[in-house]
PDB file of N, CA and C in Angstrom:
ATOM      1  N   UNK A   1      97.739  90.721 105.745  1.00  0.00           N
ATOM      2  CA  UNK A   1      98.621  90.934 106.882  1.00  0.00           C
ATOM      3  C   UNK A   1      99.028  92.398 106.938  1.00  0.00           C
ATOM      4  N   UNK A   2      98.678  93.027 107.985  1.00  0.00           N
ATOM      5  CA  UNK A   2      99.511  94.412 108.303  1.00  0.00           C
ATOM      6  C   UNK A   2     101.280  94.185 108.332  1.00  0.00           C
ATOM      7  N   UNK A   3     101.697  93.278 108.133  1.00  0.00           N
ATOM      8  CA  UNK A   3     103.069  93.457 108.096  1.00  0.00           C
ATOM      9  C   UNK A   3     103.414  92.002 107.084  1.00  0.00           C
ATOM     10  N   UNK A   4     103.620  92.517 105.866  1.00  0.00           N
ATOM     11  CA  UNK A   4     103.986  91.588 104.813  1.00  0.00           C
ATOM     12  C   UNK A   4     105.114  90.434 105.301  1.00  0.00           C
ATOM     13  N   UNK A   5     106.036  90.816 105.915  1.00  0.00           N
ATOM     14  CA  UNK A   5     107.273  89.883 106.275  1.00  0.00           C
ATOM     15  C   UNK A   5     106.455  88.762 107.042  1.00  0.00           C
ATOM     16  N   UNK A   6     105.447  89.046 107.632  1.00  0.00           N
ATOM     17  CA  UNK A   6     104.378  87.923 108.881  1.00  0.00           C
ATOM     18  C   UNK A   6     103.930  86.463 107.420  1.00  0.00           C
ATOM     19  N   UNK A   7     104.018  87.084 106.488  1.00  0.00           N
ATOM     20  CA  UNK A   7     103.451  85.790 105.331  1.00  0.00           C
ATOM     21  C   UNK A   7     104.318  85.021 104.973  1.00  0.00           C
ATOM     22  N   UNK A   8     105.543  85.454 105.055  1.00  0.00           N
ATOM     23  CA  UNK A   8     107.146  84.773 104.437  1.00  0.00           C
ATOM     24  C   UNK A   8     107.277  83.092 104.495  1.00  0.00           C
ATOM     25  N   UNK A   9     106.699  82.846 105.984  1.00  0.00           N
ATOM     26  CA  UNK A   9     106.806  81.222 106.409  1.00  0.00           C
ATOM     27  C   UNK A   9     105.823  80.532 105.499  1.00  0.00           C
ATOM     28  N   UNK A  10     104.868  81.438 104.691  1.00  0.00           N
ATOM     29  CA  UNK A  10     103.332  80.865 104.057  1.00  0.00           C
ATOM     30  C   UNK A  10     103.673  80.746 102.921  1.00  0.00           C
ATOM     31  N   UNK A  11     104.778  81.020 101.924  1.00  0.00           N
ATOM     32  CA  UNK A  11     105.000  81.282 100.447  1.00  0.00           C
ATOM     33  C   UNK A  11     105.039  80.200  99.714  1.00  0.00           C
ATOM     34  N   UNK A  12     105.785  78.926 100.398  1.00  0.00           N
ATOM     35  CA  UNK A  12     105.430  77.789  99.834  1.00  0.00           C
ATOM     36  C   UNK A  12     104.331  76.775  99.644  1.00  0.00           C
ATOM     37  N   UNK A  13     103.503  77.073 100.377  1.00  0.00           N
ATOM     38  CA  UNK A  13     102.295  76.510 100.747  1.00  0.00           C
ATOM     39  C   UNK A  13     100.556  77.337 100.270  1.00  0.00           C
ATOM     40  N   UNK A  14      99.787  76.416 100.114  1.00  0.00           N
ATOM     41  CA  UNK A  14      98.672  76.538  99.701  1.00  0.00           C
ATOM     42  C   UNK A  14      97.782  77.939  99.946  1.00  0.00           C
ATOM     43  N   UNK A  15      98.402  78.436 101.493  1.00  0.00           N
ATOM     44  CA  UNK A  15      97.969  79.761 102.056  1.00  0.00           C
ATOM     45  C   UNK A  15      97.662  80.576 100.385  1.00  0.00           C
ATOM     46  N   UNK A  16      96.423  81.147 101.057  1.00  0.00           N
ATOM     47  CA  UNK A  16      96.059  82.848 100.165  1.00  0.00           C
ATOM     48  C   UNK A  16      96.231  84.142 101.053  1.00  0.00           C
ATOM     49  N   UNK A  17      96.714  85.481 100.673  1.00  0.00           N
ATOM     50  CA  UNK A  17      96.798  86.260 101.182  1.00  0.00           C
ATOM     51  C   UNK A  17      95.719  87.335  99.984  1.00  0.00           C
ATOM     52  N   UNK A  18      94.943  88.137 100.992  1.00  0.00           N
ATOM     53  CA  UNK A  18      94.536  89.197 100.205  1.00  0.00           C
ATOM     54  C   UNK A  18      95.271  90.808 100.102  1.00  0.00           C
ATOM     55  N   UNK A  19      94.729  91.443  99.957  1.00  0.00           N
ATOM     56  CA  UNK A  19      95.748  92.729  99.621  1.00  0.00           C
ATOM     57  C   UNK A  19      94.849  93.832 100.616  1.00  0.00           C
ATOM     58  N   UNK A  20      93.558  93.273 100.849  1.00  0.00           N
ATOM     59  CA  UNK A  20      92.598  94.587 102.434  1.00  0.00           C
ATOM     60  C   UNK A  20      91.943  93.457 103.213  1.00  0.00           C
ATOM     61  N   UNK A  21      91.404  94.142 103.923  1.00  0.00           N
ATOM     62  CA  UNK A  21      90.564  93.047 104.851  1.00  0.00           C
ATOM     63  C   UNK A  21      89.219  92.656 104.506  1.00  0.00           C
ATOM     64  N   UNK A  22      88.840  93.669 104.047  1.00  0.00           N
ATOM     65  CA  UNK A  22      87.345  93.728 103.029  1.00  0.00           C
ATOM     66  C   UNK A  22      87.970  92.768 101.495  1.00  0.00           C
ATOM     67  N   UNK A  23      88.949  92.279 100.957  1.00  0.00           N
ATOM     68  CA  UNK A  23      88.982  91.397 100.113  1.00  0.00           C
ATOM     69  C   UNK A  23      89.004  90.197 100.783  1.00  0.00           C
ATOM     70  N   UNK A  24      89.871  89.887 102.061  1.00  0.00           N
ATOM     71  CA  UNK A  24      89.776  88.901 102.755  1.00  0.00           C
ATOM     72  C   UNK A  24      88.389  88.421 103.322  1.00  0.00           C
ATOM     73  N   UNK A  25      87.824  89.403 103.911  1.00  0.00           N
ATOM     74  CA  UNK A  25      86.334  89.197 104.203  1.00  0.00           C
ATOM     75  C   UNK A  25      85.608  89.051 103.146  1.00  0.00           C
ATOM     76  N   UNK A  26      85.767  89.256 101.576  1.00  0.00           N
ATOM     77  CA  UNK A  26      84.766  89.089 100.450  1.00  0.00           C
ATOM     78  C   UNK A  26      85.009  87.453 100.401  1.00  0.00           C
ATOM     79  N   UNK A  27      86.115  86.476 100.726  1.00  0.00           N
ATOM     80  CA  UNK A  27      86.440  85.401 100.770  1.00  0.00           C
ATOM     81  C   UNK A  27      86.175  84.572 101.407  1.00  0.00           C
ATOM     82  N   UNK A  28      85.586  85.082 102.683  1.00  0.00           N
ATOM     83  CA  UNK A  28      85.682  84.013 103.836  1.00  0.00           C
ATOM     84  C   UNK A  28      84.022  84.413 104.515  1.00  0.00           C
ATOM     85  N   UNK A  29      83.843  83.150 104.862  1.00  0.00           N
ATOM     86  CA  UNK A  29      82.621  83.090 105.609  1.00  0.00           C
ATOM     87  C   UNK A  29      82.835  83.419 107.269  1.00  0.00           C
ATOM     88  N   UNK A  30      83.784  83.210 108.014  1.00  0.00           N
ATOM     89  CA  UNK A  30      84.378  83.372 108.984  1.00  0.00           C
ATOM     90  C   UNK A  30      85.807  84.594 109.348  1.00  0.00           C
ATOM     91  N   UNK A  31      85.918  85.762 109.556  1.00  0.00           N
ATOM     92  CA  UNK A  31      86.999  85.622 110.036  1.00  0.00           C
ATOM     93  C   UNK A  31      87.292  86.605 111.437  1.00  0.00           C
ATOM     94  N   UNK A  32      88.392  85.863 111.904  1.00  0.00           N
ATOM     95  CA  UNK A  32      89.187  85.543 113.221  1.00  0.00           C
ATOM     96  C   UNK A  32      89.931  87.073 113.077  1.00  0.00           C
ATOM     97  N   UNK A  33      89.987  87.901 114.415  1.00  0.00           N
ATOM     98  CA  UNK A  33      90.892  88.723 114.241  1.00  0.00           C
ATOM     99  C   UNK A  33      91.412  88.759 115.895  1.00  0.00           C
ATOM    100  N   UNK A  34      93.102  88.633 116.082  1.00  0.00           N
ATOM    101  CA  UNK A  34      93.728  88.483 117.322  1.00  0.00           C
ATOM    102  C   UNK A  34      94.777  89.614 116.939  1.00  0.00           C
ATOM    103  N   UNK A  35      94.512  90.885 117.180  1.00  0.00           N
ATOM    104  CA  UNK A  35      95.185  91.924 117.339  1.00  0.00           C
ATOM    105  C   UNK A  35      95.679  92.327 118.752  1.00  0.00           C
ATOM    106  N   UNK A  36      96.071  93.740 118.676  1.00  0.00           N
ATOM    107  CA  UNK A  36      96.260  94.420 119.912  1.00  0.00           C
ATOM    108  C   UNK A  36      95.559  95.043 120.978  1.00  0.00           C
ATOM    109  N   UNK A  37      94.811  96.094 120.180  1.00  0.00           N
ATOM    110  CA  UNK A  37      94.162  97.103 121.414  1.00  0.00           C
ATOM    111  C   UNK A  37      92.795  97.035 120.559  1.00  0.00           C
ATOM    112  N   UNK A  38      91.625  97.607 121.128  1.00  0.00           N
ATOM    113  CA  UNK A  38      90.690  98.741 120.491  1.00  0.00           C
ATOM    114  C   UNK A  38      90.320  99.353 119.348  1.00  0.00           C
ATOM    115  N   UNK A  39      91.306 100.171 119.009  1.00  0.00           N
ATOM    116  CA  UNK A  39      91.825 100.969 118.254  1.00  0.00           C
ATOM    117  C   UNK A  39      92.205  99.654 117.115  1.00  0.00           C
ATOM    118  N   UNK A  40      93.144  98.977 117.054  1.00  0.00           N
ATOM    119  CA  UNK A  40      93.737  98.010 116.304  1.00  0.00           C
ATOM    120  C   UNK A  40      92.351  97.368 115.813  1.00  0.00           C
ATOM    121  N   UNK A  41      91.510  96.849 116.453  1.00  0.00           N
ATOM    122  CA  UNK A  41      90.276  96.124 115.778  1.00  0.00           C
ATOM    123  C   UNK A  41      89.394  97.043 115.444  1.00  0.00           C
ATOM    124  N   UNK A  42      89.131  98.074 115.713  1.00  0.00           N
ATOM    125  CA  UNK A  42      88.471  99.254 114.481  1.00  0.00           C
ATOM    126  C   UNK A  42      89.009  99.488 113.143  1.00  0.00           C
ATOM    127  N   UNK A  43      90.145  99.294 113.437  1.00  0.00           N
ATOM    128  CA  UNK A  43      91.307  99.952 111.962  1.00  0.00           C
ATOM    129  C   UNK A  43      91.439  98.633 111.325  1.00  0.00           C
ATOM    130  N   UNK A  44      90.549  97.628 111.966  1.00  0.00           N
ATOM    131  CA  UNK A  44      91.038  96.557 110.653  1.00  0.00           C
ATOM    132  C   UNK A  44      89.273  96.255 110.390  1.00  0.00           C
ATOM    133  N   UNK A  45      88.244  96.416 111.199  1.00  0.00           N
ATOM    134  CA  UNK A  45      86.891  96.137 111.012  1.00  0.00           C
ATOM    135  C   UNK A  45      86.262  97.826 110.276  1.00  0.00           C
ATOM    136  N   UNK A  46      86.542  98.340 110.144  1.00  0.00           N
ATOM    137  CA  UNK A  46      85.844  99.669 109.587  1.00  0.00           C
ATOM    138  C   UNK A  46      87.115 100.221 108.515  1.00  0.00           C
ATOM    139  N   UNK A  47      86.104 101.289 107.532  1.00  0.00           N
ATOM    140  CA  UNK A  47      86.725 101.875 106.782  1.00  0.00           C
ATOM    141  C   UNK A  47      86.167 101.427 105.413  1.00  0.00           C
ATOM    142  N   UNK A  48      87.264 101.731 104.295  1.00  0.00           N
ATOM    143  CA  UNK A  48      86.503 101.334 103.261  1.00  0.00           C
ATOM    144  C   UNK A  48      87.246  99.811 102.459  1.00  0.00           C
ATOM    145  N   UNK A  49      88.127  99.705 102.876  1.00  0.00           N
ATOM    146  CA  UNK A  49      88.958  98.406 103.310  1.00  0.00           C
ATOM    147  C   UNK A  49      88.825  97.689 104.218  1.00  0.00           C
ATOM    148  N   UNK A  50      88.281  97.930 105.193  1.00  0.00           N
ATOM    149  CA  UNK A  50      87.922  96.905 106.801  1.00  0.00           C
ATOM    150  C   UNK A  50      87.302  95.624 106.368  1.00  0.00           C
ATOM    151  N   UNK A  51      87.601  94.880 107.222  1.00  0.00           N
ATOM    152  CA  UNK A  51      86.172  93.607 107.068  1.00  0.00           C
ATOM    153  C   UNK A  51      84.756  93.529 106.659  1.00  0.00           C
ATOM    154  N   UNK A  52      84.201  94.964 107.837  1.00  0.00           N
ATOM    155  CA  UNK A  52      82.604  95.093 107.326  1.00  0.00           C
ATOM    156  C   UNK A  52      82.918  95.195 105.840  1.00  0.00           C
ATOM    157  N   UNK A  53      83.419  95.851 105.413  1.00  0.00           N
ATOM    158  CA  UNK A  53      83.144  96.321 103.826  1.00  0.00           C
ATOM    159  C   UNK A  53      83.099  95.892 103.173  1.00  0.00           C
ATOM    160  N   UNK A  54      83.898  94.135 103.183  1.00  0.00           N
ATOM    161  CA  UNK A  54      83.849  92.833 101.966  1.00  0.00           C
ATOM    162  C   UNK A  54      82.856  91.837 102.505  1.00  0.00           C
ATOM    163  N   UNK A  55      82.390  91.583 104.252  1.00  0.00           N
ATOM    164  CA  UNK A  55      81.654  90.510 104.300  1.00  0.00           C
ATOM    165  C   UNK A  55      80.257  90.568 103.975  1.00  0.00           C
ATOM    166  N   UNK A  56      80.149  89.435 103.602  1.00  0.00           N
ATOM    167  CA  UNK A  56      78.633  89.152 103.204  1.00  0.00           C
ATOM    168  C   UNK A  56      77.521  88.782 104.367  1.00  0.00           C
ATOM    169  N   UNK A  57      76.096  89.247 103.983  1.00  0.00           N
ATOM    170  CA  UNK A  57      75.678  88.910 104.932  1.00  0.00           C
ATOM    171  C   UNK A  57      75.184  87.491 105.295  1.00  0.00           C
ATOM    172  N   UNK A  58      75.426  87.330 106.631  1.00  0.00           N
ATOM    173  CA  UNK A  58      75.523  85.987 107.376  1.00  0.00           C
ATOM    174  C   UNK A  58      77.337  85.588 107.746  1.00  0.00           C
ATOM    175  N   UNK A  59      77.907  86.422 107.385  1.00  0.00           N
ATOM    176  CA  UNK A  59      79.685  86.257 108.189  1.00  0.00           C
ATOM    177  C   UNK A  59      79.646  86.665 109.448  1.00  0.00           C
ATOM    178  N   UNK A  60      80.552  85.925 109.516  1.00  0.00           N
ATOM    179  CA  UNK A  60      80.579  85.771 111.062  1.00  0.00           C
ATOM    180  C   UNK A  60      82.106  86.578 111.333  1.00  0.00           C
ATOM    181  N   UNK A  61      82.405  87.416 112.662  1.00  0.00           N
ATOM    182  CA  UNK A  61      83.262  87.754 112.992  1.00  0.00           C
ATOM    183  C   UNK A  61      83.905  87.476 114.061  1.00  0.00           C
ATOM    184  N   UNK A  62      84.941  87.017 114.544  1.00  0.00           N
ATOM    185  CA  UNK A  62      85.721  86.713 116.202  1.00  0.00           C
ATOM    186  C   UNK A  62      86.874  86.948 116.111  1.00  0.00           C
ATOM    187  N   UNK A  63      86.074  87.935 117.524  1.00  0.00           N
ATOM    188  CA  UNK A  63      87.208  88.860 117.871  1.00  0.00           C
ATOM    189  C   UNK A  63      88.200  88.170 118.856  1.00  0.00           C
ATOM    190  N   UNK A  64      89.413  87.465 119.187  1.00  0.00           N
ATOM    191  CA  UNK A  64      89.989  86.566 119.802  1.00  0.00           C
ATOM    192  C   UNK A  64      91.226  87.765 120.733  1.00  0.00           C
ATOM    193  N   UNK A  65      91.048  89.422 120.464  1.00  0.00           N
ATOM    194  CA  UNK A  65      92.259  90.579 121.113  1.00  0.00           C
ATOM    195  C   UNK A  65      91.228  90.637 122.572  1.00  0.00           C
ATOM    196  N   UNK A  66      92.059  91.084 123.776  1.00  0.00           N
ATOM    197  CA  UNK A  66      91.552  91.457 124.869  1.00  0.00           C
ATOM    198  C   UNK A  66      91.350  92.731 124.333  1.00  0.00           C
ATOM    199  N   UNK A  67      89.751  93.241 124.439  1.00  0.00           N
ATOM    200  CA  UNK A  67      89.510  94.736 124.271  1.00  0.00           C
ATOM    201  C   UNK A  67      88.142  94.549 125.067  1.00  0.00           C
ATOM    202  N   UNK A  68      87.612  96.180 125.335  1.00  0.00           N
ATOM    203  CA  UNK A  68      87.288  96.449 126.282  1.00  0.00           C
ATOM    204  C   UNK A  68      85.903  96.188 126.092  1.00  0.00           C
ATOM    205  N   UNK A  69      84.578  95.524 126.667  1.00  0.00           N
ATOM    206  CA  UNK A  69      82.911  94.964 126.486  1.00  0.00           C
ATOM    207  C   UNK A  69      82.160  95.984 125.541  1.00  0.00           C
ATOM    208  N   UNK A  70      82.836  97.357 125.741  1.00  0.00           N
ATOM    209  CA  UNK A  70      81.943  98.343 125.264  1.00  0.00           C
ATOM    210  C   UNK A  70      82.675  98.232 123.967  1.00  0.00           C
ATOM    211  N   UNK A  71      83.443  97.895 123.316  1.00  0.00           N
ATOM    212  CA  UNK A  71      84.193  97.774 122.111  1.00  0.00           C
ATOM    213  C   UNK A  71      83.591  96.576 121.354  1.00  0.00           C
ATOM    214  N   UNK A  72      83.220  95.550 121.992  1.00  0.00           N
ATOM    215  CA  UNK A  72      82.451  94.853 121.693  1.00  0.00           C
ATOM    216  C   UNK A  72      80.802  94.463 121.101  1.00  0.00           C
ATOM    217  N   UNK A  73      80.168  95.433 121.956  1.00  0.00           N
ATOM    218  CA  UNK A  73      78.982  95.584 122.093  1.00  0.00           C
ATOM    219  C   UNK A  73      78.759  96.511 120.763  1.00  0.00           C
ATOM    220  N   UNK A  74      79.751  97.723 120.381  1.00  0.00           N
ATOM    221  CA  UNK A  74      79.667  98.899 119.382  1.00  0.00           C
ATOM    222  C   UNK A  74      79.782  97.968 118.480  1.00  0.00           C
ATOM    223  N   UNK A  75      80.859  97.297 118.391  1.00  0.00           N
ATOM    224  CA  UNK A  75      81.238  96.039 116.399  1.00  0.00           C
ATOM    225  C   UNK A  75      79.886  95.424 116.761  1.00  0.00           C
ATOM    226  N   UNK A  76      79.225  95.077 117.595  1.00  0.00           N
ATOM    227  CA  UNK A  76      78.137  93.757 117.441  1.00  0.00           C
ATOM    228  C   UNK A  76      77.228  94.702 116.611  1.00  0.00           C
ATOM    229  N   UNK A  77      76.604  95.553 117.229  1.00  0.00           N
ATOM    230  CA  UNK A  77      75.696  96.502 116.582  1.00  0.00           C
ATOM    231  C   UNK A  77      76.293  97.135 115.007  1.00  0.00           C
ATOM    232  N   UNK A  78      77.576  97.418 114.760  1.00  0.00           N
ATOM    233  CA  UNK A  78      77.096  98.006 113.496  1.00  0.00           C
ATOM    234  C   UNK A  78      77.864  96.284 112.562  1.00  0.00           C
ATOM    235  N   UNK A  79      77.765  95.316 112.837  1.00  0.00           N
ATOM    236  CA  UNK A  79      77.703  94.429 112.002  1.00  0.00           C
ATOM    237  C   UNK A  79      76.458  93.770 112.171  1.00  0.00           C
ATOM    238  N   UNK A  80      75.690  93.518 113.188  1.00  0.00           N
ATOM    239  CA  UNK A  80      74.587  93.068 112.903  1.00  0.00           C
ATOM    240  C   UNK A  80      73.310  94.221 112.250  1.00  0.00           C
ATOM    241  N   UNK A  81      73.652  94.953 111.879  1.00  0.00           N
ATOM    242  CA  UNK A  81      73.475  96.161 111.076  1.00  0.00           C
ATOM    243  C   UNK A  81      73.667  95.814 109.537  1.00  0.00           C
ATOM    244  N   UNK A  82      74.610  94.968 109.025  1.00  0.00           N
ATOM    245  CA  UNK A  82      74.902  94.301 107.900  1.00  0.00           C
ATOM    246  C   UNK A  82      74.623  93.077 107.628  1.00  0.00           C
ATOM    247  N   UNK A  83      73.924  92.627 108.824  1.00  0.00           N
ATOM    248  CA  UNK A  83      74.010  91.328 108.635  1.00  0.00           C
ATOM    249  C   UNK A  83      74.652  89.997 109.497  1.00  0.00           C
ATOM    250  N   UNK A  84      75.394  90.503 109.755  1.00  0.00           N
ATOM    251  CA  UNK A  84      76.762  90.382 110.234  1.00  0.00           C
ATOM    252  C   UNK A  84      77.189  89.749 111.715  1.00  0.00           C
ATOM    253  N   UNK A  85      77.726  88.444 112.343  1.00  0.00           N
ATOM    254  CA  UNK A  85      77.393  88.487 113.439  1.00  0.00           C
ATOM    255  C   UNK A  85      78.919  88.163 114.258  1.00  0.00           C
TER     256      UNK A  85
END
Protein backbone atom coordinates (compact mmCIF):
# COMPACT_ATOMS: atom_id res chain seq x y z
CA UNK A 1 0.00 0.00 0.00
CA UNK A 2 1.28 3.55 -0.80
CA UNK A 3 -0.31 4.71 2.32
CA UNK A 4 0.22 2.28 5.31
CA UNK A 5 -2.89 3.61 7.41
CA UNK A 6 -5.11 2.04 4.00
CA UNK A 7 -4.05 -1.69 5.74
CA UNK A 8 -5.28 -0.85 9.38
CA UNK A 9 -8.96 -2.46 8.67
CA UNK A 10 -6.68 -5.74 7.35
CA UNK A 11 -4.55 -6.37 10.68
CA UNK A 12 -6.75 -8.82 12.06
CA UNK A 13 -7.32 -10.91 9.30
CA UNK A 14 -5.56 -13.36 7.03
CA UNK A 15 -4.59 -10.36 4.48
CA UNK A 16 -0.63 -10.24 3.45
CA UNK A 17 0.90 -7.01 2.77
CA UNK A 18 4.27 -6.72 0.97
CA UNK A 19 6.79 -3.96 1.57
CA UNK A 20 7.21 -2.97 -2.92
CA UNK A 21 5.17 -3.90 -5.62
CA UNK A 22 7.77 -6.07 -7.25
CA UNK A 23 7.52 -8.24 -3.81
CA UNK A 24 3.82 -8.19 -4.22
CA UNK A 25 4.11 -9.10 -7.84
CA UNK A 26 6.91 -11.90 -6.89
CA UNK A 27 3.60 -13.35 -5.02
CA UNK A 28 0.87 -13.16 -7.12
CA UNK A 29 -0.02 -14.54 -10.39
CA UNK A 30 -2.51 -11.71 -11.00
CA UNK A 31 -2.37 -8.25 -9.98
CA UNK A 32 -5.12 -5.54 -10.07
CA UNK A 33 -4.03 -1.95 -9.94
CA UNK A 34 -7.02 0.95 -9.42
CA UNK A 35 -5.02 4.08 -8.96
CA UNK A 36 -5.23 7.64 -10.09
CA UNK A 37 -3.69 9.09 -13.15
CA UNK A 38 -0.92 7.88 -15.69
CA UNK A 39 1.76 8.88 -13.94
CA UNK A 40 0.37 6.92 -10.71
CA UNK A 41 0.39 3.52 -12.77
CA UNK A 42 3.97 4.03 -14.07
CA UNK A 43 5.25 4.76 -10.51
CA UNK A 44 3.77 1.65 -9.29
CA UNK A 45 4.46 -0.67 -12.70
CA UNK A 46 8.18 0.45 -13.41
CA UNK A 47 11.29 1.02 -11.52
CA UNK A 48 13.24 -1.23 -9.56
CA UNK A 49 10.42 -1.89 -7.06
CA UNK A 50 7.41 -1.71 -9.60
CA UNK A 51 5.43 -4.76 -10.49
CA UNK A 52 7.36 -5.53 -13.76
CA UNK A 53 10.32 -6.16 -11.55
CA UNK A 54 8.85 -9.08 -9.23
CA UNK A 55 6.35 -10.67 -11.86
CA UNK A 56 6.98 -13.76 -13.35
CA UNK A 57 6.57 -14.64 -16.64
CA UNK A 58 2.97 -15.48 -17.60
CA UNK A 59 1.42 -12.66 -14.83
CA UNK A 60 -1.04 -11.07 -15.68
CA UNK A 61 -1.67 -7.32 -15.07
CA UNK A 62 -5.19 -5.10 -14.77
CA UNK A 63 -5.19 -2.01 -14.98
CA UNK A 64 -8.87 -1.11 -13.44
CA UNK A 65 -7.55 3.49 -13.19
CA UNK A 66 -9.14 5.59 -16.10
CA UNK A 67 -5.83 6.43 -18.02
CA UNK A 68 -5.27 7.41 -21.27
CA UNK A 69 -5.16 4.16 -24.57
CA UNK A 70 -1.70 5.32 -25.29
CA UNK A 71 -0.73 4.56 -21.58
CA UNK A 72 -2.02 1.43 -22.14
CA UNK A 73 -0.74 0.27 -25.26
CA UNK A 74 3.15 1.53 -23.81
CA UNK A 75 2.58 -1.06 -20.27
CA UNK A 76 1.21 -3.75 -22.88
CA UNK A 77 4.42 -3.63 -24.86
CA UNK A 78 7.06 -3.40 -22.26
CA UNK A 79 5.32 -6.26 -20.21
CA UNK A 80 4.69 -8.40 -22.93
CA UNK A 81 8.38 -7.81 -23.37
CA UNK A 82 8.69 -9.90 -20.04
CA UNK A 83 6.38 -12.03 -20.58
CA UNK A 84 3.87 -10.40 -19.14
CA UNK A 85 0.29 -9.74 -20.12
Amino acid sequence: ARRLASLEPYADTPAKSASTPAELAAASDLVCLCVVSDDDVRGVLYGDTGVLAGMADGGIIAIHSTVHPDTCAEIAEKAAAQGVS
